[in-house]
Protein backbone atom coordinates (compact mmCIF):
# COMPACT_ATOMS: atom_id res chain seq x y z
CA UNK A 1 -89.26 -61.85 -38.08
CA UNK A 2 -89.11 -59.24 -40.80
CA UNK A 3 -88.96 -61.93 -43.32
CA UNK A 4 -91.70 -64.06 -41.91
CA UNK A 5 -93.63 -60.74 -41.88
CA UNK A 6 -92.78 -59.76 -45.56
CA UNK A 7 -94.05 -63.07 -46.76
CA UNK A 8 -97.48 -63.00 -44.99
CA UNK A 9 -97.90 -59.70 -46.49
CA UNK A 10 -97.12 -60.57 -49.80
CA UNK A 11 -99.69 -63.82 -49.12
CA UNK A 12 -102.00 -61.09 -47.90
CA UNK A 13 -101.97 -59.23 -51.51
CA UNK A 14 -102.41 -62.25 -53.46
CA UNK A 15 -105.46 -63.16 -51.77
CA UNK A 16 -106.63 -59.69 -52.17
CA UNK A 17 -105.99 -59.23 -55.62
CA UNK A 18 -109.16 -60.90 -56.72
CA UNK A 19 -111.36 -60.59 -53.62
CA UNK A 20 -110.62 -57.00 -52.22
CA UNK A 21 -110.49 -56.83 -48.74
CA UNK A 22 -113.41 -53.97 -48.13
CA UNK A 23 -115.43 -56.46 -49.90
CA UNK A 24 -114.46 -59.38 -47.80
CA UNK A 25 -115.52 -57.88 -44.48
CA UNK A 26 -117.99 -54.82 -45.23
CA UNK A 27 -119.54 -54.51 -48.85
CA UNK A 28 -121.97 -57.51 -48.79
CA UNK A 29 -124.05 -56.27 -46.21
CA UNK A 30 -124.63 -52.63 -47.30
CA UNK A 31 -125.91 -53.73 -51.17
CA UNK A 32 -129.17 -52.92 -50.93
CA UNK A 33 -131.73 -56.43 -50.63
CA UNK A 34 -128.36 -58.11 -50.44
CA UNK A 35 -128.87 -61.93 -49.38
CA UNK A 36 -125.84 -61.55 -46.69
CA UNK A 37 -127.15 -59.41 -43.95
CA UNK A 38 -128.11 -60.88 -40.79
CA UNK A 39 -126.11 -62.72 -38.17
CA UNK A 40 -122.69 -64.01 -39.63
CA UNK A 41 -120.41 -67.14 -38.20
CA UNK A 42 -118.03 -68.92 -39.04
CA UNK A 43 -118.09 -72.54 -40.05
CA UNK A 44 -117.05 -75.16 -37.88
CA UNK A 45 -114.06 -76.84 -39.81
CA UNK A 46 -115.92 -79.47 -39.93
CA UNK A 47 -119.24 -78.18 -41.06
CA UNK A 48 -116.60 -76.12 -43.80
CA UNK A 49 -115.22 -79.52 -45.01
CA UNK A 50 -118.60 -80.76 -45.79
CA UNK A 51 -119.61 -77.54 -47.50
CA UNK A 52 -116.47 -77.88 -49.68
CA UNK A 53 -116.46 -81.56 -51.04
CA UNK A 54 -120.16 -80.59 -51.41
CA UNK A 55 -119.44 -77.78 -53.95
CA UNK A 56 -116.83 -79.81 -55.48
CA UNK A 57 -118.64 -82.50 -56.82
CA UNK A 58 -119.85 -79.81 -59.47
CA UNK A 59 -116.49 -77.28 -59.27
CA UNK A 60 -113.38 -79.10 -58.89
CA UNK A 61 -111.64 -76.18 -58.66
CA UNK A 62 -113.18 -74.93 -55.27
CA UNK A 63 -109.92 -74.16 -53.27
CA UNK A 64 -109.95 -74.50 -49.18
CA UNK A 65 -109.51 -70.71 -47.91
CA UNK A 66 -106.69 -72.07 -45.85
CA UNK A 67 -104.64 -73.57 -48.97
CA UNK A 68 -102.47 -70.24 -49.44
CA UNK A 69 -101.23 -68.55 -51.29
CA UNK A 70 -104.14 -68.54 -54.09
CA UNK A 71 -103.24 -67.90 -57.70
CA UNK A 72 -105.02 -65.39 -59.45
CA UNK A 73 -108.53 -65.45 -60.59
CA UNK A 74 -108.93 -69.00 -58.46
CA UNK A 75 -112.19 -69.86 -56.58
CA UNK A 76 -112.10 -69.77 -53.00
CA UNK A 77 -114.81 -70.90 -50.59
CA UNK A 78 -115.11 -68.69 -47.40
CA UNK A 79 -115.73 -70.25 -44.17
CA UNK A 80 -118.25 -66.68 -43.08
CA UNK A 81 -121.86 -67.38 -43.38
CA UNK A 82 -125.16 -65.62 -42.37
CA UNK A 83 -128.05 -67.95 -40.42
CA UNK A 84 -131.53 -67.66 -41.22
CA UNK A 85 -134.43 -69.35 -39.45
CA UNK A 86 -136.46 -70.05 -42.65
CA UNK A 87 -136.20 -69.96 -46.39
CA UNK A 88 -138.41 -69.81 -49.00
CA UNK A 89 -137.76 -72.44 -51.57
CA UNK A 90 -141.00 -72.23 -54.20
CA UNK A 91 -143.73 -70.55 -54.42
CA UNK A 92 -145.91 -73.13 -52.01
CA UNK A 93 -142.77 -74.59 -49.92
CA UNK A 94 -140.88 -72.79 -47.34
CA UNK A 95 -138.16 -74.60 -44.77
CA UNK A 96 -137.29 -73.65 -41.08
CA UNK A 97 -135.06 -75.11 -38.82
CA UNK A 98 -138.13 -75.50 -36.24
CA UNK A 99 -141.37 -76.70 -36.20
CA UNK A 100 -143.69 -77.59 -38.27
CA UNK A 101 -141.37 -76.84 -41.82
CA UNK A 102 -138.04 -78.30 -40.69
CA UNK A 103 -138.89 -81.90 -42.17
CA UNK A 104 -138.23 -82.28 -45.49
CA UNK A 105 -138.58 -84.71 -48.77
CA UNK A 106 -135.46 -83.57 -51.24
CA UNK A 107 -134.09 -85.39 -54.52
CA UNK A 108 -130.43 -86.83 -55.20
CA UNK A 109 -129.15 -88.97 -57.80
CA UNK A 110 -132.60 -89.31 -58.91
CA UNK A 111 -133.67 -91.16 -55.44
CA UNK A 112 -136.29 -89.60 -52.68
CA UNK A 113 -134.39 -88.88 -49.22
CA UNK A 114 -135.44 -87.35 -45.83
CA UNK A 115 -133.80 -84.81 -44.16
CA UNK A 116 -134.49 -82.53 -40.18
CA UNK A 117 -132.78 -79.44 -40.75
CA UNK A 118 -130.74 -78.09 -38.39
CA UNK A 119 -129.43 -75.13 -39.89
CA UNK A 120 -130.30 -72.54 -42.80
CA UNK A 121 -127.00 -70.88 -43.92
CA UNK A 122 -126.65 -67.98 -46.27
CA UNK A 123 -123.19 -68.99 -48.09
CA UNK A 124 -120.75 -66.67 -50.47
CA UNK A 125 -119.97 -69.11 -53.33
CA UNK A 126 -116.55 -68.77 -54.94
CA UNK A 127 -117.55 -67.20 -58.04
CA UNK A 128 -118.99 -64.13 -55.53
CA UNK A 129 -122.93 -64.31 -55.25
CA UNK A 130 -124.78 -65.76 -52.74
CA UNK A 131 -127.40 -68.95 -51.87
CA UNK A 132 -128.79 -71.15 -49.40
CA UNK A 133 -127.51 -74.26 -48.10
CA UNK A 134 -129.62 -76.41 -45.66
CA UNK A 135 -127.44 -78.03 -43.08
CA UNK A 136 -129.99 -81.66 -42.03
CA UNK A 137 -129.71 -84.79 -40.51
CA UNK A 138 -130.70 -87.27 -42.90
CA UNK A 139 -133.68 -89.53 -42.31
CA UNK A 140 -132.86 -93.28 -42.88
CA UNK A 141 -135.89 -94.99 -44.70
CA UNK A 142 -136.13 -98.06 -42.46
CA UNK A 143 -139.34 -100.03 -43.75
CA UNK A 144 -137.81 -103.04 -45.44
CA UNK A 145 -134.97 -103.09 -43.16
CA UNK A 146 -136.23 -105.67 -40.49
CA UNK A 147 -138.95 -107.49 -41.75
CA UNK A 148 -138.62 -110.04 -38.43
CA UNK A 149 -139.80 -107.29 -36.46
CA UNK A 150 -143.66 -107.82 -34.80
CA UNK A 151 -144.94 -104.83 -35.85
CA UNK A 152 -144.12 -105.60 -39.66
CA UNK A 153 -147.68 -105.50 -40.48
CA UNK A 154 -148.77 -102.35 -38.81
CA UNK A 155 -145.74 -100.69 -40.68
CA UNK A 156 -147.38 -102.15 -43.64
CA UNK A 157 -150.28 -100.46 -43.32
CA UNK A 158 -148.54 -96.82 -42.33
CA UNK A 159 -147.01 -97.40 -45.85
CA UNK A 160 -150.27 -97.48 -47.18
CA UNK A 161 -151.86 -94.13 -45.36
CA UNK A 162 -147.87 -92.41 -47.22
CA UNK A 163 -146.35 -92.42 -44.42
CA UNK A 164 -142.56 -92.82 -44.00
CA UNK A 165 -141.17 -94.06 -40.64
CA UNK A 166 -137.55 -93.24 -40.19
CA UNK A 167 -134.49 -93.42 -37.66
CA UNK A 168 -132.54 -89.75 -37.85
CA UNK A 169 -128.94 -89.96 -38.31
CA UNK A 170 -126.56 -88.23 -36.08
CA UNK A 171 -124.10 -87.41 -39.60
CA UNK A 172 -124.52 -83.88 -41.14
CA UNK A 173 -125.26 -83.24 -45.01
CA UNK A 174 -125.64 -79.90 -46.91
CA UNK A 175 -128.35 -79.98 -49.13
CA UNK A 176 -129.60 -77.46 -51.94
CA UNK A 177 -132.80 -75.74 -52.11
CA UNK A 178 -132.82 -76.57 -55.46
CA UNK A 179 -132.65 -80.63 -54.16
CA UNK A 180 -136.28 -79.97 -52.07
CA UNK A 181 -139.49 -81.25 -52.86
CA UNK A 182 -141.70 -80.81 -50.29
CA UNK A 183 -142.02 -80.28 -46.36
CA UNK A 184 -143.17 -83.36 -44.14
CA UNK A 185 -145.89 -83.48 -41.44
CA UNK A 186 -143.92 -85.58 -38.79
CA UNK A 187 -143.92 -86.69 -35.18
CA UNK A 188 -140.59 -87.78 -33.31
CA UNK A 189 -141.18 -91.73 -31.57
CA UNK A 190 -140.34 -92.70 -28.12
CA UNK A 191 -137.17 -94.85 -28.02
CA UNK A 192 -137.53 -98.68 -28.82
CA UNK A 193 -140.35 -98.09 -31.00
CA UNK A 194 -141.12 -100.03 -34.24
CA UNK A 195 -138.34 -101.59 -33.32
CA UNK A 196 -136.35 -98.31 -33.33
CA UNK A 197 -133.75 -98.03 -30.20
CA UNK A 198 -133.70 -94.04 -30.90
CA UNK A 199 -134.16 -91.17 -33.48
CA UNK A 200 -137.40 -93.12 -34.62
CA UNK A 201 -140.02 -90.81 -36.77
CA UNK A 202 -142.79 -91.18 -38.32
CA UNK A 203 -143.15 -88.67 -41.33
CA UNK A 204 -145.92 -87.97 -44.36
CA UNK A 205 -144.57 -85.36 -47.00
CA UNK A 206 -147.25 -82.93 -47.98
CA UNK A 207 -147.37 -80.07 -49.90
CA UNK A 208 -150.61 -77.71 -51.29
CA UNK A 209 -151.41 -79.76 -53.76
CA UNK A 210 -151.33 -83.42 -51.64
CA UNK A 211 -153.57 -81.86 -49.23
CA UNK A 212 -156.77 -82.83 -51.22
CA UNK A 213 -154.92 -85.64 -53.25
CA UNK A 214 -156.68 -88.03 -51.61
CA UNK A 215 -160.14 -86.19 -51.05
């Protein structure tokens, strides 16, 4: 027992020698307009898992907070976030995870995706500040997928008027703020419609300036 004891402890300062344990659990949320104040969690490990192979397709070096002991100076991603039930993301686009702003049009690999946010989270990256990270549903794009479908036309012509109709996913993503383009106006569809057996939408992204785009 005492050695078993003597060894977590020495675990114990090692992980504190970088990350000081009265910074871990009290320091963030005194700073004064610090980002991390509000209601804190923990991750699901699953929710965690995504985070991390998230972060490390641009760090490699992001270490699971689990993987002890950590060397010095290493980058460690904690599983303790805060929510938030909206973010602003530019000056004329702001997310939520309800209605009407939880829809959104976002960039990767130089493609347009849709998302439905589910939850905003307020994360501590590894090398110690703090940002957003939108936890969505992604929206499949499903107008050339069946084009035996009778209502191939009428889909045709929703293309036309922008609009995007979509099957939500049940998988999870993270995705940046820095990855959003715009909000979408959407309505959900009743099963089997279009085709759709469930999760159908129909979406239109707007923003300020596509308001009067086609005025």
């Amino acid at each position: 027992m005492d050695k078993t004891m003597m060894r977590r402890f020495g675990q114990l300062q090692r992980l504190t020698a970088n990350h000081p344990i009265d910074d871990l659990l009290t320091s963030d949320s005194k700073r004064p307009g610090s980002l991390f104040t509000g209601k804190r969690i923990v991750l699901r490990d699953e929710d965690y898992d995504r985070l991390l192979a998230e972060m490390r397709l641009t760090s490699p070096h992001v270490r699971h907070h689990r993987h002890l002991p950590h060397p010095p100076n290493s980058q460690v991603l904690r599983p303790q976030v805060v929510t938030k039930s909206s973010w602003k993301v530019s000056e004329h686009v702001s997310v939520s995870v309800l209605k009407p702003n939880n829809v959104i049009k976002y960039r990767k690999d130089g493609k347009s995706h849709y998302a439905m946010i589910r939850q905003i989270y307020i994360i501590q990256n590894p090398t110690g500040g703090h940002e957003a990270r939108f936890l969505a549903n992604p929206i499949e794009d499903i107008f050339f997928k069946d084009r035996t479908s009778p209502s191939k036309h009428f889909r045709y012509i929703v293309h036309l008027l922008k609009c995007v109709i979509g099957q939500t996913k049940d998988t999870a993503i993270f995705i940046s703020p820095a990855q959003v383009s715009v909000v979408a106006a959407y309505r959900l569809l009743p099963n089997n419609t279009f085709g759709i057996a469930e999760g159908g939408i129909v979406l239109r992204p707007c923003d300020k300036r596509s308001q009067y785009a086609d005025l």
